[in-house]
PDB file of N, CA and C in Angstrom:
ATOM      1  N   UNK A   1     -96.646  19.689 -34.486  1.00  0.00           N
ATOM      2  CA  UNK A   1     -95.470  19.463 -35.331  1.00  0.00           C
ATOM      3  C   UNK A   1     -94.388  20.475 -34.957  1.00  0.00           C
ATOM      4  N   UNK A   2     -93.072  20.474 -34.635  1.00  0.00           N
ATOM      5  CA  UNK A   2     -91.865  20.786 -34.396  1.00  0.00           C
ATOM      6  C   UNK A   2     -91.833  21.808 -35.415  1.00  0.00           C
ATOM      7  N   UNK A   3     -91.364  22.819 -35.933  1.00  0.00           N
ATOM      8  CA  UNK A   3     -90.989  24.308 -36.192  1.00  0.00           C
ATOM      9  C   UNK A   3     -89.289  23.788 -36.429  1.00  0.00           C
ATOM     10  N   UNK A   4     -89.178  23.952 -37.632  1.00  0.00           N
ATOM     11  CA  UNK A   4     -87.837  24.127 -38.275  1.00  0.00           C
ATOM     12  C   UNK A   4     -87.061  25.597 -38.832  1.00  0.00           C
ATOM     13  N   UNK A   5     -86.077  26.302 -38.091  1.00  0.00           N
ATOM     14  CA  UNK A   5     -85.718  27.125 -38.178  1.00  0.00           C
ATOM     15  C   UNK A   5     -84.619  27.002 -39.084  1.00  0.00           C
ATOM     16  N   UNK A   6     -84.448  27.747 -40.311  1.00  0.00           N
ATOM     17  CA  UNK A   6     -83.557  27.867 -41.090  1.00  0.00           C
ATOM     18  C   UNK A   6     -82.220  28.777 -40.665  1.00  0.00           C
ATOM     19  N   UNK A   7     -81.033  28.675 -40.570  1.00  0.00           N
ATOM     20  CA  UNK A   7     -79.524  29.325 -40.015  1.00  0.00           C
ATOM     21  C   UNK A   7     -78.690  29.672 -41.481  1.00  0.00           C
ATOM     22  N   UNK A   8     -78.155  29.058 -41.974  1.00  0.00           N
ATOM     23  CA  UNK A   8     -76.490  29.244 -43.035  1.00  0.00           C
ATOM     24  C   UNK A   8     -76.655  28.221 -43.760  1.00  0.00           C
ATOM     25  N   UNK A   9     -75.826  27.959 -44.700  1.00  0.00           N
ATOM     26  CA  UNK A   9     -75.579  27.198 -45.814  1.00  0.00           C
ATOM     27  C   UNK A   9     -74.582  26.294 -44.586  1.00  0.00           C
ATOM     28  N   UNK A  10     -74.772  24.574 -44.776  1.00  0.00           N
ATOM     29  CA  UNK A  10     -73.904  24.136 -44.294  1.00  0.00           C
ATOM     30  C   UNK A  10     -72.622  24.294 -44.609  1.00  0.00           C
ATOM     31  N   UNK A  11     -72.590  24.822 -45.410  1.00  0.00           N
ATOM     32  CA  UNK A  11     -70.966  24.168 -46.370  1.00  0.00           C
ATOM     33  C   UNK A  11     -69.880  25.630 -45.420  1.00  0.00           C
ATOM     34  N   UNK A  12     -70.684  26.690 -44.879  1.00  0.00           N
ATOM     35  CA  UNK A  12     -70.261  27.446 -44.158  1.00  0.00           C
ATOM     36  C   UNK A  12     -69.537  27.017 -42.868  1.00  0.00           C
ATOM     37  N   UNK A  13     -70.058  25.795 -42.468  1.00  0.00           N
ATOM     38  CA  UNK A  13     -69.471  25.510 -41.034  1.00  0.00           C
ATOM     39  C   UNK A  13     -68.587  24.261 -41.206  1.00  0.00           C
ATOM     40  N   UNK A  14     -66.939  24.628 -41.395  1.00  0.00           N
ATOM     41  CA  UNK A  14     -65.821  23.630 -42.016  1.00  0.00           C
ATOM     42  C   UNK A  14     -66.213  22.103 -40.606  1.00  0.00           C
ATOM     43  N   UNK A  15     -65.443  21.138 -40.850  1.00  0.00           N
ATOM     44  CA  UNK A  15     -65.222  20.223 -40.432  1.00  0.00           C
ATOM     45  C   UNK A  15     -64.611  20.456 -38.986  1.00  0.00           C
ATOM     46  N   UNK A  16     -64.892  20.229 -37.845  1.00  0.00           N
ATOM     47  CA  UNK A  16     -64.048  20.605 -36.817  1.00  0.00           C
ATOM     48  C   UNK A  16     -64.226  21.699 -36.367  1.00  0.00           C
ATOM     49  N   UNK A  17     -65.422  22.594 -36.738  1.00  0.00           N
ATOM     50  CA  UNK A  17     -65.891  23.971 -36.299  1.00  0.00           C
ATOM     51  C   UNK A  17     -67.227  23.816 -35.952  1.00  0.00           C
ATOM     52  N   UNK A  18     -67.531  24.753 -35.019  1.00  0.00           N
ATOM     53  CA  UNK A  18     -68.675  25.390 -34.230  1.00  0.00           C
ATOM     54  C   UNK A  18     -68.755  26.760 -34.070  1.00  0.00           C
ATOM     55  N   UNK A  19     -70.473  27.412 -34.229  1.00  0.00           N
ATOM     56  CA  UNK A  19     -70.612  28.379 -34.224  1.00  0.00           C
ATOM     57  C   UNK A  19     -71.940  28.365 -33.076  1.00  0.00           C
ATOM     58  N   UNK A  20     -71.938  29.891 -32.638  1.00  0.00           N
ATOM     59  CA  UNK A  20     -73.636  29.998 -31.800  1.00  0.00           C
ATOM     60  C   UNK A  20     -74.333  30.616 -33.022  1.00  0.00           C
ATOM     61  N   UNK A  21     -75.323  29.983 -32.779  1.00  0.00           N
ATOM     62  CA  UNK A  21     -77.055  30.812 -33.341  1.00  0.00           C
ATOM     63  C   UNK A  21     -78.226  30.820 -32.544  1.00  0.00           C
ATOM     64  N   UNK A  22     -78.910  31.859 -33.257  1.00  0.00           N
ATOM     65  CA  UNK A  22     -79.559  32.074 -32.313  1.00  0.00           C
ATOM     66  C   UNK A  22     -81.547  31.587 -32.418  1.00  0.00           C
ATOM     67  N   UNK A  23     -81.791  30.822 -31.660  1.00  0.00           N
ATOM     68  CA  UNK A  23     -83.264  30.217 -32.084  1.00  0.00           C
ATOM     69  C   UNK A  23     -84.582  31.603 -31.801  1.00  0.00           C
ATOM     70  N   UNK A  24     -85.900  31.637 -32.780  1.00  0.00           N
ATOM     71  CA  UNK A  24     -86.042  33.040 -32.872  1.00  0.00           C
ATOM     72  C   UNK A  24     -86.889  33.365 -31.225  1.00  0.00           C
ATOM     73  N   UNK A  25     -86.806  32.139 -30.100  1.00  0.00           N
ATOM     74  CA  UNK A  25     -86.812  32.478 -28.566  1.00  0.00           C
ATOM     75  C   UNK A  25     -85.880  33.524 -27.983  1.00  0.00           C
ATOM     76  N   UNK A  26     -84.555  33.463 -28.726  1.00  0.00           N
ATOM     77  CA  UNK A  26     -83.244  34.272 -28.571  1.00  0.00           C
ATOM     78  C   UNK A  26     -82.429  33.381 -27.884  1.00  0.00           C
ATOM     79  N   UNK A  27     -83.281  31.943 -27.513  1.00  0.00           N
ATOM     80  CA  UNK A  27     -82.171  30.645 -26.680  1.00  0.00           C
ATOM     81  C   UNK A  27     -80.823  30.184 -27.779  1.00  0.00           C
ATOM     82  N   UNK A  28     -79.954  30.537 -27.429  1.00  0.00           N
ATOM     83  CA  UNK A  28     -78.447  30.291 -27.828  1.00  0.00           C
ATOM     84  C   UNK A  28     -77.602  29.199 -28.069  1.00  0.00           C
ATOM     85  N   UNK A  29     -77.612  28.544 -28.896  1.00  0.00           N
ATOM     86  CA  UNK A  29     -77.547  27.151 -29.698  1.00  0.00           C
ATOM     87  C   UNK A  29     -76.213  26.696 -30.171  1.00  0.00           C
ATOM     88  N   UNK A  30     -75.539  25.782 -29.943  1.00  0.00           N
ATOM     89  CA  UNK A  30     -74.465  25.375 -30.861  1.00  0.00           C
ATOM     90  C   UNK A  30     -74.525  24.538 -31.827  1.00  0.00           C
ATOM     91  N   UNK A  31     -74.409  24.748 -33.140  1.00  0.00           N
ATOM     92  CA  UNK A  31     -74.253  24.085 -34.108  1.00  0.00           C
ATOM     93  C   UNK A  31     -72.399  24.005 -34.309  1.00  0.00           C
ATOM     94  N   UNK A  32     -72.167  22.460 -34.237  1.00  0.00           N
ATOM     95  CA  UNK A  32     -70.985  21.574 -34.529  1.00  0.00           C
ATOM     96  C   UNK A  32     -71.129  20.903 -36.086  1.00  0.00           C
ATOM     97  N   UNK A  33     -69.634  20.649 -36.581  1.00  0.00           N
ATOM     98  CA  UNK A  33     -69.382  19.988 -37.813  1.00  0.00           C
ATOM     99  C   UNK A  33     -68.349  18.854 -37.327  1.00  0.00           C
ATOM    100  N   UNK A  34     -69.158  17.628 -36.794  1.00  0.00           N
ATOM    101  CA  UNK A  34     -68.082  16.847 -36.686  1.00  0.00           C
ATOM    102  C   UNK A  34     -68.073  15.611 -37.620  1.00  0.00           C
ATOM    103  N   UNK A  35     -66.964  15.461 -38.275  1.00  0.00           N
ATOM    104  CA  UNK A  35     -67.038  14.956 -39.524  1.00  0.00           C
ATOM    105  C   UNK A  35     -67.947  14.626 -40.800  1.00  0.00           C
ATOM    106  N   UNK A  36     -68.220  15.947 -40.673  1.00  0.00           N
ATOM    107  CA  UNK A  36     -69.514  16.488 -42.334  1.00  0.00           C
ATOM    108  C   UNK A  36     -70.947  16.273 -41.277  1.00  0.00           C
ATOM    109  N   UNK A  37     -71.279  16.065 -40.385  1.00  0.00           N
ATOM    110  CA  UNK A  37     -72.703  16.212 -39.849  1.00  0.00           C
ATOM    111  C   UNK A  37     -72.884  17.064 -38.798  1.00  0.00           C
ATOM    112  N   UNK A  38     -73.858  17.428 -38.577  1.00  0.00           N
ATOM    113  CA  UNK A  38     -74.350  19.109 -38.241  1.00  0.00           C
ATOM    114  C   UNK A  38     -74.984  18.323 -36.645  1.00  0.00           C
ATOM    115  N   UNK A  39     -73.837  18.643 -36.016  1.00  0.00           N
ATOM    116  CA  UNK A  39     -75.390  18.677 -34.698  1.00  0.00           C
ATOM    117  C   UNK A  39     -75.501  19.917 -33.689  1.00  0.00           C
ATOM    118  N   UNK A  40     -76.550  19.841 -33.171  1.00  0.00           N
ATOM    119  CA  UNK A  40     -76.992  20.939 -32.254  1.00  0.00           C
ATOM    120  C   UNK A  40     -77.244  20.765 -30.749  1.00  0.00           C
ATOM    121  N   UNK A  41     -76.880  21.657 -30.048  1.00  0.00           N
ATOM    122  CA  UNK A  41     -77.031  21.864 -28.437  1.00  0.00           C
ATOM    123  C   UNK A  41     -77.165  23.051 -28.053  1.00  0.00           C
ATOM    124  N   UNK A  42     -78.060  22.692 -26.558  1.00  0.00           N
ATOM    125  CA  UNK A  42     -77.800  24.281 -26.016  1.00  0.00           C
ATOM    126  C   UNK A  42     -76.254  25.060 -26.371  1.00  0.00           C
ATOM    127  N   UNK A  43     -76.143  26.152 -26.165  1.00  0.00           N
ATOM    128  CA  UNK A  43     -75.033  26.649 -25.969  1.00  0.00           C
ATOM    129  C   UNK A  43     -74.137  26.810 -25.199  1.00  0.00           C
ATOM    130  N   UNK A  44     -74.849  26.824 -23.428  1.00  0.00           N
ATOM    131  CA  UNK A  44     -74.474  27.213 -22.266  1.00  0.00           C
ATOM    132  C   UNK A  44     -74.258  25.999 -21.611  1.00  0.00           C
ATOM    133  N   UNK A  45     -73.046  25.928 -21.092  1.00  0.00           N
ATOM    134  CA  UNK A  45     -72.582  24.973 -20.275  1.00  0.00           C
ATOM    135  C   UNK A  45     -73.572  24.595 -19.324  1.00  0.00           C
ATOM    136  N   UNK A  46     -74.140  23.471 -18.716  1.00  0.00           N
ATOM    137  CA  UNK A  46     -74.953  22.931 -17.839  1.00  0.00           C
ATOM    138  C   UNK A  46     -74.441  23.214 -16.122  1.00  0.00           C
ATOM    139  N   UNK A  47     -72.815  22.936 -16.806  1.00  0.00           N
ATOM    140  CA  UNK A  47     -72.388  23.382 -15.482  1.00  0.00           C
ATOM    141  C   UNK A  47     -72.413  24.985 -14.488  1.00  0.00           C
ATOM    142  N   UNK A  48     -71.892  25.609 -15.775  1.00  0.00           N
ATOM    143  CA  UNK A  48     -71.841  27.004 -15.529  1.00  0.00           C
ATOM    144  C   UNK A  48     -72.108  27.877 -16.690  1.00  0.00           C
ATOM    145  N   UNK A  49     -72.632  29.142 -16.383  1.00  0.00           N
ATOM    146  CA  UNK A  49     -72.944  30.188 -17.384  1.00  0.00           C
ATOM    147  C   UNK A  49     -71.861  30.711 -18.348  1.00  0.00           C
ATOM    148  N   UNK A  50     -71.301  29.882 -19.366  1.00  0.00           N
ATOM    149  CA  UNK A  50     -70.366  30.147 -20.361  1.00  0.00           C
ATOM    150  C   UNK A  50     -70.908  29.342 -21.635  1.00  0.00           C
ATOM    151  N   UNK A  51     -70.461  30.292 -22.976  1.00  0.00           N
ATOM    152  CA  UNK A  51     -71.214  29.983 -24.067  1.00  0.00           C
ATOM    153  C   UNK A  51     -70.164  28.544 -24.806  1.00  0.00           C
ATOM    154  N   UNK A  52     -70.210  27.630 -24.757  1.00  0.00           N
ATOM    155  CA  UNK A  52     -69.747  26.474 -25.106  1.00  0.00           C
ATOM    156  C   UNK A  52     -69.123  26.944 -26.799  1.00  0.00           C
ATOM    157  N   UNK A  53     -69.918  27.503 -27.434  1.00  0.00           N
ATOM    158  CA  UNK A  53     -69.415  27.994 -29.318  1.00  0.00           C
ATOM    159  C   UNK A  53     -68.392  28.499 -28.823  1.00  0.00           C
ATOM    160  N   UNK A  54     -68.424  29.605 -28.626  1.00  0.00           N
ATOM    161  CA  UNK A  54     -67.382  30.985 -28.067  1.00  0.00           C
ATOM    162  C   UNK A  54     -66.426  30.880 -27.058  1.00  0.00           C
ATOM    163  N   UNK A  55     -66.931  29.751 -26.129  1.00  0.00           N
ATOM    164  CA  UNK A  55     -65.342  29.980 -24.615  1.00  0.00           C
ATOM    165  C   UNK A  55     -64.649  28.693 -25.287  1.00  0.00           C
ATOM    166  N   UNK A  56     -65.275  27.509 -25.791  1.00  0.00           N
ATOM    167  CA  UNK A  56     -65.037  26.053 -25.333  1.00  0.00           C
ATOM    168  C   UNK A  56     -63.916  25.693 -26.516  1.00  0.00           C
ATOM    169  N   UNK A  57     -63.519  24.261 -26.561  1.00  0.00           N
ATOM    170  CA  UNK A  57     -62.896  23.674 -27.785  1.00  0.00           C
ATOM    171  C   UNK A  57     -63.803  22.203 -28.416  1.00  0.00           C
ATOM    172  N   UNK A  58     -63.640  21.785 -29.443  1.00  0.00           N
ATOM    173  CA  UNK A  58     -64.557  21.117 -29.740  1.00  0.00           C
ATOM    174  C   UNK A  58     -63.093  19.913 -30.599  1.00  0.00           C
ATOM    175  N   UNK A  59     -63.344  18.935 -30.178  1.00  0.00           N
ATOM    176  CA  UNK A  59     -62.351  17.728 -30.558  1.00  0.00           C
ATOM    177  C   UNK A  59     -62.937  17.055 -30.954  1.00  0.00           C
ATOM    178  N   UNK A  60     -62.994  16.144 -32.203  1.00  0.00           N
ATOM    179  CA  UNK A  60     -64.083  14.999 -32.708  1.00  0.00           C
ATOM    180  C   UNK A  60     -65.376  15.437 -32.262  1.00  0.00           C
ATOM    181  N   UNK A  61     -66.019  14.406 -31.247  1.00  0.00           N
ATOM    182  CA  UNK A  61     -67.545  15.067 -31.519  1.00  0.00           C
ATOM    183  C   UNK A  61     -67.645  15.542 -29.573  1.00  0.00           C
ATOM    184  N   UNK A  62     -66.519  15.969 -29.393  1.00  0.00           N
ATOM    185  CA  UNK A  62     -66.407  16.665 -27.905  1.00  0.00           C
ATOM    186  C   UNK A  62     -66.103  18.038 -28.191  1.00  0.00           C
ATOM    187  N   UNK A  63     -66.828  18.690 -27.078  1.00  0.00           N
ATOM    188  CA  UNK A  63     -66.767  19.881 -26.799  1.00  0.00           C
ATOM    189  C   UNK A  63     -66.593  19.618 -25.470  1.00  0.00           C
ATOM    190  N   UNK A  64     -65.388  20.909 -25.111  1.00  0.00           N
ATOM    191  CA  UNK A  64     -64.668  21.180 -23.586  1.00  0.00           C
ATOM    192  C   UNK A  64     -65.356  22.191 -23.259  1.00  0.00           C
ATOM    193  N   UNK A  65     -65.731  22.373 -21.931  1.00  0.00           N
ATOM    194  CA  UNK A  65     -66.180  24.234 -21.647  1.00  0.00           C
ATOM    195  C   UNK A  65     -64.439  24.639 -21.317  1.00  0.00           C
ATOM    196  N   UNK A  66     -64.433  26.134 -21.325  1.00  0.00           N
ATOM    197  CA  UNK A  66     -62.939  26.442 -20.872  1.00  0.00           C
ATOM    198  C   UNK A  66     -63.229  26.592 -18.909  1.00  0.00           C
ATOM    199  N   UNK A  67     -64.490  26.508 -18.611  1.00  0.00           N
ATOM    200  CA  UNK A  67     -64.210  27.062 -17.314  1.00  0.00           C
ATOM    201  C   UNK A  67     -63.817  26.420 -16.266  1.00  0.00           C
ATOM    202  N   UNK A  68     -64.389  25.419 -16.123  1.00  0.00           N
ATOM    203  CA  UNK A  68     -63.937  23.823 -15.416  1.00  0.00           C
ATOM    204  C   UNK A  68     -63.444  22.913 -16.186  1.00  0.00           C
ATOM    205  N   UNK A  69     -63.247  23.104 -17.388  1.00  0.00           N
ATOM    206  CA  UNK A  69     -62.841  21.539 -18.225  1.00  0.00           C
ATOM    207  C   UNK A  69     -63.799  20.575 -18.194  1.00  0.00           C
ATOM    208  N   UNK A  70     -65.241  20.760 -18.036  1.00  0.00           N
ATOM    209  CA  UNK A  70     -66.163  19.714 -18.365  1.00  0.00           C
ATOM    210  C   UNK A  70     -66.095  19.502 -19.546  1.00  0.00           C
ATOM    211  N   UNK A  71     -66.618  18.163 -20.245  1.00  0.00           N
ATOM    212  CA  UNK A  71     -66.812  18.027 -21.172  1.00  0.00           C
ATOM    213  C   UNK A  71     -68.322  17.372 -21.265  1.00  0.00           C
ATOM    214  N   UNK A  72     -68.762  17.072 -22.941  1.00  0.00           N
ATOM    215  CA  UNK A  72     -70.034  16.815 -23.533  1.00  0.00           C
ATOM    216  C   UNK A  72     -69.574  16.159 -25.051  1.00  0.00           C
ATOM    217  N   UNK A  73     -70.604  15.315 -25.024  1.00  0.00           N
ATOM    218  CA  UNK A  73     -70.514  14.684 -26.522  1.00  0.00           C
ATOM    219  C   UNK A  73     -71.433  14.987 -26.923  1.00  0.00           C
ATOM    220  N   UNK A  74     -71.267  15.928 -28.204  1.00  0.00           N
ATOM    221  CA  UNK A  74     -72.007  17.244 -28.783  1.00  0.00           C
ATOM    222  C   UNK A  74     -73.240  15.928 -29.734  1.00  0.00           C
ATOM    223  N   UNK A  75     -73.025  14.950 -30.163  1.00  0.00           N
ATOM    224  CA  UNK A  75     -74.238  13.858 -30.358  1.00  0.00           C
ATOM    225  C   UNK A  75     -74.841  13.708 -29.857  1.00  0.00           C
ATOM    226  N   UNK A  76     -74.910  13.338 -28.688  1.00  0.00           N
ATOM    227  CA  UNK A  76     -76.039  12.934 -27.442  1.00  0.00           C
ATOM    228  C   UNK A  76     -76.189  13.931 -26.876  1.00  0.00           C
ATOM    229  N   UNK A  77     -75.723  14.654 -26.470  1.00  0.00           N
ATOM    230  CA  UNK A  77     -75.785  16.237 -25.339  1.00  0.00           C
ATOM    231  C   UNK A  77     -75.006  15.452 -23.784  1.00  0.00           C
ATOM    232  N   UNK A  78     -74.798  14.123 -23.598  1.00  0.00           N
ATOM    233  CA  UNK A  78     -74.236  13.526 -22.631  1.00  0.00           C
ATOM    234  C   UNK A  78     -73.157  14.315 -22.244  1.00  0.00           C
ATOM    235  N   UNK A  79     -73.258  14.217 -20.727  1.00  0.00           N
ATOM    236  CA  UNK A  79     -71.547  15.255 -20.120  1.00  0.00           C
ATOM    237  C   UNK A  79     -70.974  13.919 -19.857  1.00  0.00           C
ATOM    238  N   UNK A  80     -69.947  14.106 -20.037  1.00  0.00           N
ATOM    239  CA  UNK A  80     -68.501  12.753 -20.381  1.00  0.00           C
ATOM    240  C   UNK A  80     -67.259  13.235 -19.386  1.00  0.00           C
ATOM    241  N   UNK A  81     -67.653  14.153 -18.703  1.00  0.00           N
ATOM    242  CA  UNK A  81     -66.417  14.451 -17.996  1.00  0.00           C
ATOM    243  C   UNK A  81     -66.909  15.855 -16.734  1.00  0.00           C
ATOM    244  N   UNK A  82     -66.396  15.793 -15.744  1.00  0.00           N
ATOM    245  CA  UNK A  82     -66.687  16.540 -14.437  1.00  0.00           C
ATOM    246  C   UNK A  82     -65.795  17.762 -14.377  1.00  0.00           C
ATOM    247  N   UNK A  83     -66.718  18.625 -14.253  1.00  0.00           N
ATOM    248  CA  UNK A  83     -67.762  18.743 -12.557  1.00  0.00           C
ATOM    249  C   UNK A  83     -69.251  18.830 -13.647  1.00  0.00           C
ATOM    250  N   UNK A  84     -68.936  18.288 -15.124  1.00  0.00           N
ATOM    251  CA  UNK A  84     -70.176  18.468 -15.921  1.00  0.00           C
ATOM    252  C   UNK A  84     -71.432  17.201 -15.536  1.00  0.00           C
ATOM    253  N   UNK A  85     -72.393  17.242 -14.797  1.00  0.00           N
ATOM    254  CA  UNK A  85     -73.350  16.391 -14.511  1.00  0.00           C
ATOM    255  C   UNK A  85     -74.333  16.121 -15.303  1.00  0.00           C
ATOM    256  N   UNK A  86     -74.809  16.823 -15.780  1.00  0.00           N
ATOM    257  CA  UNK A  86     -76.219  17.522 -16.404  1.00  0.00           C
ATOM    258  C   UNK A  86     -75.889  17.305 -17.669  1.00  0.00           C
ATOM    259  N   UNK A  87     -76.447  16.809 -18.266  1.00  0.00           N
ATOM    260  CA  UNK A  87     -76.770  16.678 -20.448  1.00  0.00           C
ATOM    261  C   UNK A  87     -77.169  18.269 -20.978  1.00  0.00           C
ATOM    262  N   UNK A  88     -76.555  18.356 -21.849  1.00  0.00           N
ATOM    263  CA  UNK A  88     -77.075  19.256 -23.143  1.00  0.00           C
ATOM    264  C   UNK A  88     -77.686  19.325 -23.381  1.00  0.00           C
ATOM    265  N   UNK A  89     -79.295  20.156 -23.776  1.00  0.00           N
ATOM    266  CA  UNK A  89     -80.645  19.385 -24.615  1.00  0.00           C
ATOM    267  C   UNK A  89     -80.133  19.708 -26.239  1.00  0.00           C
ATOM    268  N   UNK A  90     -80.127  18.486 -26.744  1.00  0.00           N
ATOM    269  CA  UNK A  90     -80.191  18.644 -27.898  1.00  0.00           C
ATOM    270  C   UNK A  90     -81.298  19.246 -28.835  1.00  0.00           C
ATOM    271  N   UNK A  91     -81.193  19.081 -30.429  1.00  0.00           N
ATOM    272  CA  UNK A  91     -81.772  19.587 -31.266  1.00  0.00           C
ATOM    273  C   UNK A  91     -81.697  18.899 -32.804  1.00  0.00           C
ATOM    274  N   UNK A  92     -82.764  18.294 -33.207  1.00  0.00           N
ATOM    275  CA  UNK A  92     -82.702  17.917 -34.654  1.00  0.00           C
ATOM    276  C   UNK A  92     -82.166  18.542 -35.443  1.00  0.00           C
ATOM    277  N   UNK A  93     -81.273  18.041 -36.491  1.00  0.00           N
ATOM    278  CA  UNK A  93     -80.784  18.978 -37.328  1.00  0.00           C
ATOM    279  C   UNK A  93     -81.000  18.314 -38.679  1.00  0.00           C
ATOM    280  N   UNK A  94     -81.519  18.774 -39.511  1.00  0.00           N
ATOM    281  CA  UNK A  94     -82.118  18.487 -40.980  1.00  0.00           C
ATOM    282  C   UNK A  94     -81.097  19.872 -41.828  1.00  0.00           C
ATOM    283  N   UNK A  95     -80.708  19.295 -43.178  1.00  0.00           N
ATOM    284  CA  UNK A  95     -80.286  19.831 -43.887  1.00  0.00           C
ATOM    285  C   UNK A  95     -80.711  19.986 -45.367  1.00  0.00           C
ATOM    286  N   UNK A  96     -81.540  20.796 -45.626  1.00  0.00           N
ATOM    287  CA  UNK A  96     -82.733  21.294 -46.642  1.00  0.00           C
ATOM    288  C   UNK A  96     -82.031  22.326 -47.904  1.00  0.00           C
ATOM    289  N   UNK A  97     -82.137  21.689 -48.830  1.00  0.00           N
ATOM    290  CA  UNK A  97     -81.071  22.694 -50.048  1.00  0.00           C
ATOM    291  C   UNK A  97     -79.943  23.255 -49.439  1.00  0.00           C
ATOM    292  N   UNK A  98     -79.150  22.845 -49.229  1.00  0.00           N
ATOM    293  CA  UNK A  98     -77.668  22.865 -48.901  1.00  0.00           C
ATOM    294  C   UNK A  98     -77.723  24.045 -47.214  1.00  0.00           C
ATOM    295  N   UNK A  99     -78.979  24.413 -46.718  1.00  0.00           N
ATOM    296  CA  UNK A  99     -79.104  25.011 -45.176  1.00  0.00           C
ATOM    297  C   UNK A  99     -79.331  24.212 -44.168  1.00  0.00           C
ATOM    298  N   UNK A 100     -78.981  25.113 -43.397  1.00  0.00           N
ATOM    299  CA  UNK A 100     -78.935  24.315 -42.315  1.00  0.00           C
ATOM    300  C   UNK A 100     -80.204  24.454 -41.446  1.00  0.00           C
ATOM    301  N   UNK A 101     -81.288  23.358 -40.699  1.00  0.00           N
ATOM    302  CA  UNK A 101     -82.502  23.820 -40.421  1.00  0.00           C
ATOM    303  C   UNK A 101     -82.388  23.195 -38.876  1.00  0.00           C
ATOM    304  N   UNK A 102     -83.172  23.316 -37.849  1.00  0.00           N
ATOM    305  CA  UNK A 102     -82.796  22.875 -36.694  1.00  0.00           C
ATOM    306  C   UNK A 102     -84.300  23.238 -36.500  1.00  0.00           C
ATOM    307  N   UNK A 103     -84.682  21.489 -35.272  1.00  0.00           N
ATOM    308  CA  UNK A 103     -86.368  21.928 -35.046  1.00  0.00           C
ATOM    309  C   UNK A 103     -85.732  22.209 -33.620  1.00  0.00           C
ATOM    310  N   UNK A 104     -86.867  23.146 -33.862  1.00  0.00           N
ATOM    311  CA  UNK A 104     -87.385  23.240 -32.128  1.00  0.00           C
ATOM    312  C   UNK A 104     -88.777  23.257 -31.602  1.00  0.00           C
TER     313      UNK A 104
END
């Protein structure tokens, strides 16, 4: 059975925002709010070593890296735009008394 890690109160992460957390591996995670639902991805660009929360921009349910302008659709972990090849691995995200829980 999958291991659900508890993070923040959702109501912490507004609409149109992303933050990193950290899974207790120390692997570096983005949790997105795109329109009231919580999803999760690696953090690190597939393409290159930059933290997607912290460098990138996040538009509807896209996230840009800043370094090449790849993009990803933070739902699927799919890259939607080049030199991004490679998918995101995603992450379940369950929301348990108003926190935010993510399996891994």
């Amino acid at each position: 059975m999958a291991e659900r890690v508890a993070f923040f109160p959702a109501e912490e992460l507004e609409v149109g925002e992303m933050r990193q957390a950290h899974l207790p591996d120390g692997t570096a995670i983005a949790l997105y709010n795109v329109e009231g639902r919580i999803y999760a991805t690696d953090d690190c660009c597939s393409h290159g070593a930059v933290s997607l929360s912290e460098e990138g921009s996040l538009t509807g349910a896209v996230v840009e890296c800043s370094w090449h302008f790849g993009t990803f659709d933070v739902t699927t972990g799919a890259a939607m735009g080049m030199p991004c090849e490679l998918p995101l691995k995603t992450y379940p995200v369950h929301i348990e008394n108003g926190i935010i829980h993510v399996e891994v």
